[in-house]
N, C-alpha and C. Protein backbone atom coordinates (compact mmCIF):
# COMPACT_ATOMS: atom_id res chain seq x y z
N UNK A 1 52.22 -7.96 -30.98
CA UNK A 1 51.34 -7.55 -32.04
C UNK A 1 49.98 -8.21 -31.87
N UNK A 2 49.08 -7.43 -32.46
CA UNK A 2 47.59 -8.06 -32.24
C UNK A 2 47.19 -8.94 -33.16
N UNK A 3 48.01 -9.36 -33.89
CA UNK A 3 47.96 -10.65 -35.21
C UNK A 3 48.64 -11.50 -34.31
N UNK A 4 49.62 -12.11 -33.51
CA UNK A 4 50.20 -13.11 -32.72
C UNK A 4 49.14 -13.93 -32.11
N UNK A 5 48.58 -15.41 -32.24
CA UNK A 5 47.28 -16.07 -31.95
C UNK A 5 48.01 -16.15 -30.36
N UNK A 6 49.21 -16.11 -30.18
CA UNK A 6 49.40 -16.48 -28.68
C UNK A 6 49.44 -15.57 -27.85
N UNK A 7 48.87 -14.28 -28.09
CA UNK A 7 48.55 -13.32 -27.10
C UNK A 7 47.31 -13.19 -26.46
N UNK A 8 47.56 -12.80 -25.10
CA UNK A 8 46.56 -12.83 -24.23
C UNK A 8 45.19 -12.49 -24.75
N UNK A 9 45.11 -11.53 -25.36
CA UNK A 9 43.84 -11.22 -26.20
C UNK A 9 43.14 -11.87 -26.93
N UNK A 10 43.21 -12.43 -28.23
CA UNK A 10 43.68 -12.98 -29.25
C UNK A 10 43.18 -14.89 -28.58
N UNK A 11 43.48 -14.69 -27.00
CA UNK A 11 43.30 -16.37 -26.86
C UNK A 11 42.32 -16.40 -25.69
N UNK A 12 41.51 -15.03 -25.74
CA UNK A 12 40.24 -15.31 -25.20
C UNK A 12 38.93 -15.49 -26.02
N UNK A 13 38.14 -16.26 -26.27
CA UNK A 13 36.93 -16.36 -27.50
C UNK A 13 35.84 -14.86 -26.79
N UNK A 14 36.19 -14.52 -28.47
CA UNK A 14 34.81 -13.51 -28.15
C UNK A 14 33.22 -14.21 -28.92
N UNK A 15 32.50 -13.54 -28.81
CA UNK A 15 31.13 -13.94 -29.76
C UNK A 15 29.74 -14.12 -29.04
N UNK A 16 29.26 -15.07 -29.44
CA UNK A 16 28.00 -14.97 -28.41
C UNK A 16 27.96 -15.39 -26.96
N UNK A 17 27.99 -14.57 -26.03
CA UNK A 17 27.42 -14.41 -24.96
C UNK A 17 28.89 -14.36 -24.51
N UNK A 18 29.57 -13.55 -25.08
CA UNK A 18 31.40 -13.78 -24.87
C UNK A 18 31.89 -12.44 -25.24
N UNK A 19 31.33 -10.65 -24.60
CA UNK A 19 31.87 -9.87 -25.01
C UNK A 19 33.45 -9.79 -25.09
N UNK A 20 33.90 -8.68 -26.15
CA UNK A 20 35.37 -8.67 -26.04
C UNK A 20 35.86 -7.96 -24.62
N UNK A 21 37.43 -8.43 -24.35
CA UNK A 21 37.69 -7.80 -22.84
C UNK A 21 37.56 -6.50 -22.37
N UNK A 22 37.32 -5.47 -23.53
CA UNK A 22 37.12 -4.04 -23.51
C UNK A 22 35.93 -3.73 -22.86
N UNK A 23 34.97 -4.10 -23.26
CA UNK A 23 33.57 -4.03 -23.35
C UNK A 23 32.96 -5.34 -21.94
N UNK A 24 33.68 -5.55 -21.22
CA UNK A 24 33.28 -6.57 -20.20
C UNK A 24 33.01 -5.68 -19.06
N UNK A 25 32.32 -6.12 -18.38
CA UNK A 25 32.18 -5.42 -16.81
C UNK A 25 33.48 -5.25 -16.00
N UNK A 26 34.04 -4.21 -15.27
CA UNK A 26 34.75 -4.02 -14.37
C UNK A 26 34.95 -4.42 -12.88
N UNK A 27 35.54 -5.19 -12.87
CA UNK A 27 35.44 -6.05 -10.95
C UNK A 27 35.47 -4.98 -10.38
N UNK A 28 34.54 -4.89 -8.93
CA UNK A 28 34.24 -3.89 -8.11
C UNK A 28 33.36 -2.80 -8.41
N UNK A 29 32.87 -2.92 -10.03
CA UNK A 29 32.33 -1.64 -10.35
C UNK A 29 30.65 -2.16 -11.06
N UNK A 30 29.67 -1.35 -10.65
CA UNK A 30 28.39 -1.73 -10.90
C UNK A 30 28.17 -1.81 -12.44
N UNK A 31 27.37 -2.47 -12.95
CA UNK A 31 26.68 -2.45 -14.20
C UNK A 31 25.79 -1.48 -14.21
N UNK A 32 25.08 -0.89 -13.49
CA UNK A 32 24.26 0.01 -13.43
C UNK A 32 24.54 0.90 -12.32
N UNK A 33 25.47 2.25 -12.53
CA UNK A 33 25.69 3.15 -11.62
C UNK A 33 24.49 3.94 -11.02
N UNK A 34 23.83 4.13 -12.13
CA UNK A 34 22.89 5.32 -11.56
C UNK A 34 22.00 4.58 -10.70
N UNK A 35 21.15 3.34 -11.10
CA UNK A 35 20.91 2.48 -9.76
C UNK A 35 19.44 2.44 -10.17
N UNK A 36 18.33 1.89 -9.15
CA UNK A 36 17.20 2.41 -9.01
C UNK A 36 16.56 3.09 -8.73
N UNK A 37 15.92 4.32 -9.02
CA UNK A 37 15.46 5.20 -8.72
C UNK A 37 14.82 5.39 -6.76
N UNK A 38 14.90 5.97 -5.92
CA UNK A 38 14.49 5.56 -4.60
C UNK A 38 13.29 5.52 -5.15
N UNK A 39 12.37 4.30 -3.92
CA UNK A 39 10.96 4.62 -3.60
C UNK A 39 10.15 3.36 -4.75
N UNK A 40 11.24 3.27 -5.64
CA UNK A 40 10.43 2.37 -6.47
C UNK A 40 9.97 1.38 -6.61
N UNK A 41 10.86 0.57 -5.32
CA UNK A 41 10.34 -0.99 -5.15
C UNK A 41 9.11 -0.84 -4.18
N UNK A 42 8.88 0.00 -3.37
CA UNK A 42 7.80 0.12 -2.63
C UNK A 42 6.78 0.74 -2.85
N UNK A 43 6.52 1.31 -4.35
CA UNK A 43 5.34 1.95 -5.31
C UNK A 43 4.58 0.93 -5.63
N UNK A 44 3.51 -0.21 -5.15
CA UNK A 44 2.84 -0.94 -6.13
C UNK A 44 2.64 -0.83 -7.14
N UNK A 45 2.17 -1.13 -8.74
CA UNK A 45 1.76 -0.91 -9.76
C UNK A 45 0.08 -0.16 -9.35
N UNK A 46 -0.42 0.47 -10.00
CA UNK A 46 -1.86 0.74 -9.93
C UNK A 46 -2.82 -0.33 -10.22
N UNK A 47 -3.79 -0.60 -9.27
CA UNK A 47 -4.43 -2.40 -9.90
C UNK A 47 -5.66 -1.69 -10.95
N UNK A 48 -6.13 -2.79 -11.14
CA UNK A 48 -7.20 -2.65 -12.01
C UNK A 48 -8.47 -1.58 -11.56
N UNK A 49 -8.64 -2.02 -10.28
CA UNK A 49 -10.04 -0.83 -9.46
C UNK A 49 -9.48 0.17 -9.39
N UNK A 50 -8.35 0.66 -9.27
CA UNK A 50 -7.93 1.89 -8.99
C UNK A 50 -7.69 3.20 -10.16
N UNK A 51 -7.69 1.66 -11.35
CA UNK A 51 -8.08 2.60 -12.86
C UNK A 51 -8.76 2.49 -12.77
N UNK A 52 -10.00 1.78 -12.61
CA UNK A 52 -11.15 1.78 -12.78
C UNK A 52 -11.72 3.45 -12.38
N UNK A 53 -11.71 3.58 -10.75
CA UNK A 53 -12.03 4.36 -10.33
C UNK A 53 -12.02 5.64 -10.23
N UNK A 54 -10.75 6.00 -11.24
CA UNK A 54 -9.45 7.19 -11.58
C UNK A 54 -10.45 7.37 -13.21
N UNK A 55 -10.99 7.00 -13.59
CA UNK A 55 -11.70 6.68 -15.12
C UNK A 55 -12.90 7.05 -14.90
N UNK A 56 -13.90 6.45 -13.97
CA UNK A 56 -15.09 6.61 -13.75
C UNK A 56 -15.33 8.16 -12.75
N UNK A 57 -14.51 8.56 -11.86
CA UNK A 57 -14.65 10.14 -11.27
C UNK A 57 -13.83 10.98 -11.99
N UNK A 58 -13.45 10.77 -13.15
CA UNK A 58 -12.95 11.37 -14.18
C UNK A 58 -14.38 11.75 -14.80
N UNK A 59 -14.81 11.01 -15.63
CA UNK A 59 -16.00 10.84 -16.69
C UNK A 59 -16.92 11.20 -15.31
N UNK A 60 -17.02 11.34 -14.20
CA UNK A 60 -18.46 11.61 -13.40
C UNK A 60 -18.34 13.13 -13.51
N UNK A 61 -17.14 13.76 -13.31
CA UNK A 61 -16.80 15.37 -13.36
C UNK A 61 -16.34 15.76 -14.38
N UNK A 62 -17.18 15.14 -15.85
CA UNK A 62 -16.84 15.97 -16.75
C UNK A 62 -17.85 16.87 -17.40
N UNK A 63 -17.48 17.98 -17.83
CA UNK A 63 -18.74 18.59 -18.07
C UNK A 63 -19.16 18.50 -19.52
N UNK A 64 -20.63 18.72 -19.04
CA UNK A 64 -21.34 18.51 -20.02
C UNK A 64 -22.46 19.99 -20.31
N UNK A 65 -22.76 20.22 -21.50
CA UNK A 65 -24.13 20.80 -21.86
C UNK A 65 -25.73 20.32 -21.71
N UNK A 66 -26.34 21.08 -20.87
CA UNK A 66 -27.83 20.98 -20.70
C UNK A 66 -28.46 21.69 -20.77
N UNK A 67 -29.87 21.13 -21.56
CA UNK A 67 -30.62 22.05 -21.53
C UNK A 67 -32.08 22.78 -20.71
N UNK A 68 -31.76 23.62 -20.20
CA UNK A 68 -33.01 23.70 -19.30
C UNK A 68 -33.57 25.24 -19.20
N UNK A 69 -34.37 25.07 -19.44
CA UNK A 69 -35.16 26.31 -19.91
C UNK A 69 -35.93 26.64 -20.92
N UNK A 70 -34.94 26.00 -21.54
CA UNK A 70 -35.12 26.70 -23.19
C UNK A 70 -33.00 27.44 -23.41
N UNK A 71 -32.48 27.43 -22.50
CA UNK A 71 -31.17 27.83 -22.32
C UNK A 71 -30.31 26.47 -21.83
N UNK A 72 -28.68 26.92 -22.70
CA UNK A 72 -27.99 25.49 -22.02
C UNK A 72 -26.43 26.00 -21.15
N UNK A 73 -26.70 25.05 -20.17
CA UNK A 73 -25.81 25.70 -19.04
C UNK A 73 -24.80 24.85 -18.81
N UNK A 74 -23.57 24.70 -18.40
CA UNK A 74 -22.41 23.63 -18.52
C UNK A 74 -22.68 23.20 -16.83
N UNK A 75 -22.26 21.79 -16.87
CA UNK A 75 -22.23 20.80 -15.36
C UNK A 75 -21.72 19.68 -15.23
N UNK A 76 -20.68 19.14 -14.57
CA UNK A 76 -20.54 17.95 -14.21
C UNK A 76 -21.55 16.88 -15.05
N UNK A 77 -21.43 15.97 -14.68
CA UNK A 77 -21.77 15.00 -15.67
C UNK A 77 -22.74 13.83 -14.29
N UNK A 78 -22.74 14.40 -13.28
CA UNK A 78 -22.73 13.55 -12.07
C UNK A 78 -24.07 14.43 -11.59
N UNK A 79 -23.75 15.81 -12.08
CA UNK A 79 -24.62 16.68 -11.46
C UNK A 79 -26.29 16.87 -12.60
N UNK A 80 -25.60 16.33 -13.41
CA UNK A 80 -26.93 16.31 -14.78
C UNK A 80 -27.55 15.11 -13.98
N UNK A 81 -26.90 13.96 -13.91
CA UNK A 81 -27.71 12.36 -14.10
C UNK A 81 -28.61 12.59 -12.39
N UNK A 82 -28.00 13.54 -11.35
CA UNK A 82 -28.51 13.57 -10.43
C UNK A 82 -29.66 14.70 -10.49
N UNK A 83 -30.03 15.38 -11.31
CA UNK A 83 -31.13 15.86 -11.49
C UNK A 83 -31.99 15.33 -11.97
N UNK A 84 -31.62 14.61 -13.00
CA UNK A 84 -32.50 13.82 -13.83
C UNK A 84 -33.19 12.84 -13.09
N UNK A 85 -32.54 12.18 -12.10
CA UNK A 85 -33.20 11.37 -10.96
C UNK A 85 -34.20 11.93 -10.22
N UNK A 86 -33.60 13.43 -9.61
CA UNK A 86 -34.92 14.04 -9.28
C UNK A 86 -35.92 14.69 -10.06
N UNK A 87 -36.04 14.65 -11.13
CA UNK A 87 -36.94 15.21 -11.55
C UNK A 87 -38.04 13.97 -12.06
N UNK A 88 -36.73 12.67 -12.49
CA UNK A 88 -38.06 11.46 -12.76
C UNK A 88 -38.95 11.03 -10.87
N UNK A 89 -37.96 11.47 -10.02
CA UNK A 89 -38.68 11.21 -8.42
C UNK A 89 -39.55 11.97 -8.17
N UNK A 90 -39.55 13.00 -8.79
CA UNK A 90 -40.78 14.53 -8.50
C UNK A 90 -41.65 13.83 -9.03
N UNK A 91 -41.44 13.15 -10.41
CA UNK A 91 -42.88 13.23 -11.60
C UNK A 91 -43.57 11.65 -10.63
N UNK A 92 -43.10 11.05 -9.84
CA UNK A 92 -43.85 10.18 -9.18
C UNK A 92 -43.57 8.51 -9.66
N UNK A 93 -42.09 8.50 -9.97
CA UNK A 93 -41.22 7.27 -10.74
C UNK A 93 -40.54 6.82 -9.27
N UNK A 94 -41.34 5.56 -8.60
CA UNK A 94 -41.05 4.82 -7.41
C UNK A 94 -39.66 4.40 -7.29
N UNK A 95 -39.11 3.88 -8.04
CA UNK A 95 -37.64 3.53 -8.01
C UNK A 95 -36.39 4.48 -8.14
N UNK A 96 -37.22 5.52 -8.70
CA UNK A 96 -36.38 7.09 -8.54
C UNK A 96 -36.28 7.55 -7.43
N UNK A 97 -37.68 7.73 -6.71
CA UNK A 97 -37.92 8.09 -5.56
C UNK A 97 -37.16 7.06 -4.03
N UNK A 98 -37.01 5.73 -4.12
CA UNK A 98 -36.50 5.01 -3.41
C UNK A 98 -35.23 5.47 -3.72
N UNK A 99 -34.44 5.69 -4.92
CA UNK A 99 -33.16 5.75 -5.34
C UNK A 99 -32.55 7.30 -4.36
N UNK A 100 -33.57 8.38 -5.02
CA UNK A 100 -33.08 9.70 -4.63
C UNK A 100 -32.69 9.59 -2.68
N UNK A 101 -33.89 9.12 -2.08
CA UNK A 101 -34.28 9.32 -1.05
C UNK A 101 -33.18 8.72 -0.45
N UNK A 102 -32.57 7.29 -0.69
CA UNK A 102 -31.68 6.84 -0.36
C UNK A 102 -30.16 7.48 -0.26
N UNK A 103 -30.17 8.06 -1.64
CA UNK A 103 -28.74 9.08 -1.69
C UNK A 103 -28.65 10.33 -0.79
N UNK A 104 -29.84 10.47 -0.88
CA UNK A 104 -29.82 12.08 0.14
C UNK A 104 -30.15 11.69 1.46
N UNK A 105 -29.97 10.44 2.07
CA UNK A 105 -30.39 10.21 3.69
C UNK A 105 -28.70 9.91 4.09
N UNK A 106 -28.35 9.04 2.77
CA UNK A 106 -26.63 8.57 2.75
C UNK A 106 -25.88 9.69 3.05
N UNK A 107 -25.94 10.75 1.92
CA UNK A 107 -25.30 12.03 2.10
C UNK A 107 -25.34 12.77 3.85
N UNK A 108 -27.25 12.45 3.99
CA UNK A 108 -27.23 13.47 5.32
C UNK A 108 -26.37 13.07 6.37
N UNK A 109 -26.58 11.49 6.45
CA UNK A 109 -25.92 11.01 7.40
C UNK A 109 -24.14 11.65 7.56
N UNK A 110 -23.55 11.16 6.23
CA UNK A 110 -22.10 11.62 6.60
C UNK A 110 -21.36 13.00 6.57
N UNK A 111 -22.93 13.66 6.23
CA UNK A 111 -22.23 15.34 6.76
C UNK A 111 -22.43 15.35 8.03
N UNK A 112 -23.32 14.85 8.54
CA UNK A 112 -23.68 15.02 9.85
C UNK A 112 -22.97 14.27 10.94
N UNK A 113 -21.85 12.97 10.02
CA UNK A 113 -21.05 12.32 11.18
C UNK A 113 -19.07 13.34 11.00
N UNK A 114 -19.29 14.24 9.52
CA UNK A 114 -17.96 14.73 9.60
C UNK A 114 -18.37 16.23 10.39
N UNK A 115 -19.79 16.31 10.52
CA UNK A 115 -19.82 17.62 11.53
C UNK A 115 -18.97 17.63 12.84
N UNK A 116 -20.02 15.94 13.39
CA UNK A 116 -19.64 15.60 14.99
C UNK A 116 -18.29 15.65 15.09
N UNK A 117 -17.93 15.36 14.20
CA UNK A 117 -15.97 14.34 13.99
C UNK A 117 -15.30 16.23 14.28
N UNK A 118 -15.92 17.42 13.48
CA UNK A 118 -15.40 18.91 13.70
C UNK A 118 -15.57 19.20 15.02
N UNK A 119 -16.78 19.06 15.42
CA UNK A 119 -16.92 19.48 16.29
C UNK A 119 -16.09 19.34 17.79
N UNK A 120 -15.99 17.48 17.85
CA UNK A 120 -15.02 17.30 18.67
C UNK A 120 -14.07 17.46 18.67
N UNK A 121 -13.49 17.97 17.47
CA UNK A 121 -12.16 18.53 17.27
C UNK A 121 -11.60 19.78 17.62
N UNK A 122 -12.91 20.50 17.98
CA UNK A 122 -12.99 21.83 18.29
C UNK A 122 -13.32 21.87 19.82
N UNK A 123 -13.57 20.65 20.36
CA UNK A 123 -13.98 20.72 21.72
C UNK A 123 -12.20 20.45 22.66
N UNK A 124 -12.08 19.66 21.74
CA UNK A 124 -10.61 19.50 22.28
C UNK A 124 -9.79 20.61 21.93
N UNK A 125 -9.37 21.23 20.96
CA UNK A 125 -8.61 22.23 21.35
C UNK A 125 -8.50 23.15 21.90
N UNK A 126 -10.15 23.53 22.25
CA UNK A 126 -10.55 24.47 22.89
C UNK A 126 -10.47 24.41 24.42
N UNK A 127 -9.83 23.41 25.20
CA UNK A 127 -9.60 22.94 26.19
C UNK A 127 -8.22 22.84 26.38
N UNK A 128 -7.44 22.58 25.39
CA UNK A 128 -6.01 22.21 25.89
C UNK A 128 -5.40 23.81 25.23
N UNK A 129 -4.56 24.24 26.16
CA UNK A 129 -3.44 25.75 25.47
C UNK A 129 -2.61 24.84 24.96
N UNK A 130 -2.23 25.93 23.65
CA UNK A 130 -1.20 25.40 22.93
C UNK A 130 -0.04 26.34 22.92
N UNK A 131 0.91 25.49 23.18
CA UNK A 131 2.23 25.96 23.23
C UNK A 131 3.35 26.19 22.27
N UNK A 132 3.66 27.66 21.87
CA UNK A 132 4.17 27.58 20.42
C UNK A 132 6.00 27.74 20.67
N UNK A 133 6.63 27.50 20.01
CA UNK A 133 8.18 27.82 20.07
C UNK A 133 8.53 28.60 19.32
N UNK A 134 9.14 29.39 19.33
CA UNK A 134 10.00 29.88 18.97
C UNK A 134 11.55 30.02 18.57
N UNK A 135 11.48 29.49 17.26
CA UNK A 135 13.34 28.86 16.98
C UNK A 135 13.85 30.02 16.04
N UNK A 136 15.46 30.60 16.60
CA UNK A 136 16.23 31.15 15.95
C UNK A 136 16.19 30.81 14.27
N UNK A 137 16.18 31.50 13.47
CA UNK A 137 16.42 30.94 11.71
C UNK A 137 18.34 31.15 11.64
N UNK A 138 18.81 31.95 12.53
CA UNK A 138 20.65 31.58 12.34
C UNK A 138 20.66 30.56 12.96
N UNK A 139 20.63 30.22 13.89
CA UNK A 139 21.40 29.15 14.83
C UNK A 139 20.38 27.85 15.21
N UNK A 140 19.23 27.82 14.97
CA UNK A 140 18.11 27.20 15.29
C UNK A 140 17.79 26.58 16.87
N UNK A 141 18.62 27.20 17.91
CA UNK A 141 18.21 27.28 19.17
C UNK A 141 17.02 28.07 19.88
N UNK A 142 16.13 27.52 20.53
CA UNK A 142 14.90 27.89 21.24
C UNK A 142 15.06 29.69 21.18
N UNK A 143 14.35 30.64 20.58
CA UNK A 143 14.57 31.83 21.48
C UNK A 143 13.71 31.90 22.60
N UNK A 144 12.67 31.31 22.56
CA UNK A 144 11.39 31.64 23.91
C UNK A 144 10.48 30.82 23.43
N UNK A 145 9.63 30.69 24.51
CA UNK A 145 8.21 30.00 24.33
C UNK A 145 7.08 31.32 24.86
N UNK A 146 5.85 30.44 24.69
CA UNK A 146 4.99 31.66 24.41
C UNK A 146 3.61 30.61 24.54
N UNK A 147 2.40 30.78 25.36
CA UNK A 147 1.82 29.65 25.20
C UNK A 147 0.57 30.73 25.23
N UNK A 148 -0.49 30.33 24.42
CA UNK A 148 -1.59 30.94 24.08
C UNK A 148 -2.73 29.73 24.24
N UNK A 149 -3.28 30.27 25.32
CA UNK A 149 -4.32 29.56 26.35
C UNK A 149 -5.29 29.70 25.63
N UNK A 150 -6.51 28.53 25.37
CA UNK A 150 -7.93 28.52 24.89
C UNK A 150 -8.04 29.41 23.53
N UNK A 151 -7.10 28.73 22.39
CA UNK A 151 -7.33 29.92 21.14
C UNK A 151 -8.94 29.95 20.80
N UNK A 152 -9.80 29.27 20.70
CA UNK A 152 -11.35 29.05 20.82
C UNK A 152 -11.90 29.95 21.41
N UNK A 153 -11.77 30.82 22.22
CA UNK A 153 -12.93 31.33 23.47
C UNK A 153 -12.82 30.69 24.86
N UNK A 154 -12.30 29.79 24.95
CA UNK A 154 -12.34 29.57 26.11
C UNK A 154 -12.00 30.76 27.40
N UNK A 155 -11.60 30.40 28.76
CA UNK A 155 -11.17 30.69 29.61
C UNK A 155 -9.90 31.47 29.28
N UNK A 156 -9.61 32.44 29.30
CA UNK A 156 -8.43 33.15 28.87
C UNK A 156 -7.42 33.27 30.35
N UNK A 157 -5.89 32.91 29.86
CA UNK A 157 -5.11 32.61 30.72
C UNK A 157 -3.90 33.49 30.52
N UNK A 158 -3.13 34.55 31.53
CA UNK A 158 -2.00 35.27 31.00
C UNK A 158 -0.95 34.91 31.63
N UNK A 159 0.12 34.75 30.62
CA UNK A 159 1.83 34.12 30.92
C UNK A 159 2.28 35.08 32.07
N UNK A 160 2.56 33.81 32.81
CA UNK A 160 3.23 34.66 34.18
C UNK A 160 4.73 34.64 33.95
């Protein structure tokens, strides 16, 4: 009976930090089955600059109303403050003008280094044939190859 103080039950203390034997963990068996989610210990938290930065090109691309004309037209928020620069650099405002001139030499430069960066990218493929495969979708064994020489213009080459 579960009133008998000399039964096994009955003469284990339950209470604080002493669940009853029902309610105890199972030897061999996890406290937490479902586990940790993959991927999660190797997710850093987001630091502080990275809200920062997630906040501020948020608020740079948000749009806004302006007025120009006499009419108001919707824009980025990045694209207003950068007019406004040029237009105080037009009216002959030196620190505008150092400012603008600076952004638009910055800009020229790195279109002009992700041109080169295309271009050589285009120099190289245009030199090497590329070789495509061809895989079964039943069985996923090779059916053929097939190689298509200078997709660019180059030198045109036919499969012997």
């Amino acid at each position: 009976m579960d009133d008998d103080p000399d039964s096994e039950v009955n003469s284990v203390p339950t209470g604080y930090r002493n669940p009853p034997a029902g309610a105890r963990f199972r030897k061999g068996q996890s406290g937490n089955p479902a586990g940790r989610p993959k991927g999660s210990r190797n997710r850093p938290p987001p630091t502080q600059g990275e809200r920062l930065r997630s906040l501020m090109l948020e608020e740079a691309y948000r749009p806004i109303k302006v007025s120009e004309d006499g009419e108001e037209i919707t824009m980025p928020m990045a694209q207003a403050v950068f007019r406004s620069l040029a237009e105080a650099a037009a009216k002959g405002e030196a620190r505008a003008q150092a400012m603008f001139l600076k952004i638009v030499g910055t800009s020229e430069e790195e279109a002009a280094a992700i041109e080169q960066m295309l271009d050589d990218a285009r120099e190289e493929t245009a030199r090497a044939p590329i070789e495509i495969r061809i895989i079964d979708a039943v069985d996923g064994r090779p059916a053929g190859t097939s190689k298509a020489a200078y997709p660019y213009g180059g030198p045109q080459q036919k499969d012997k």
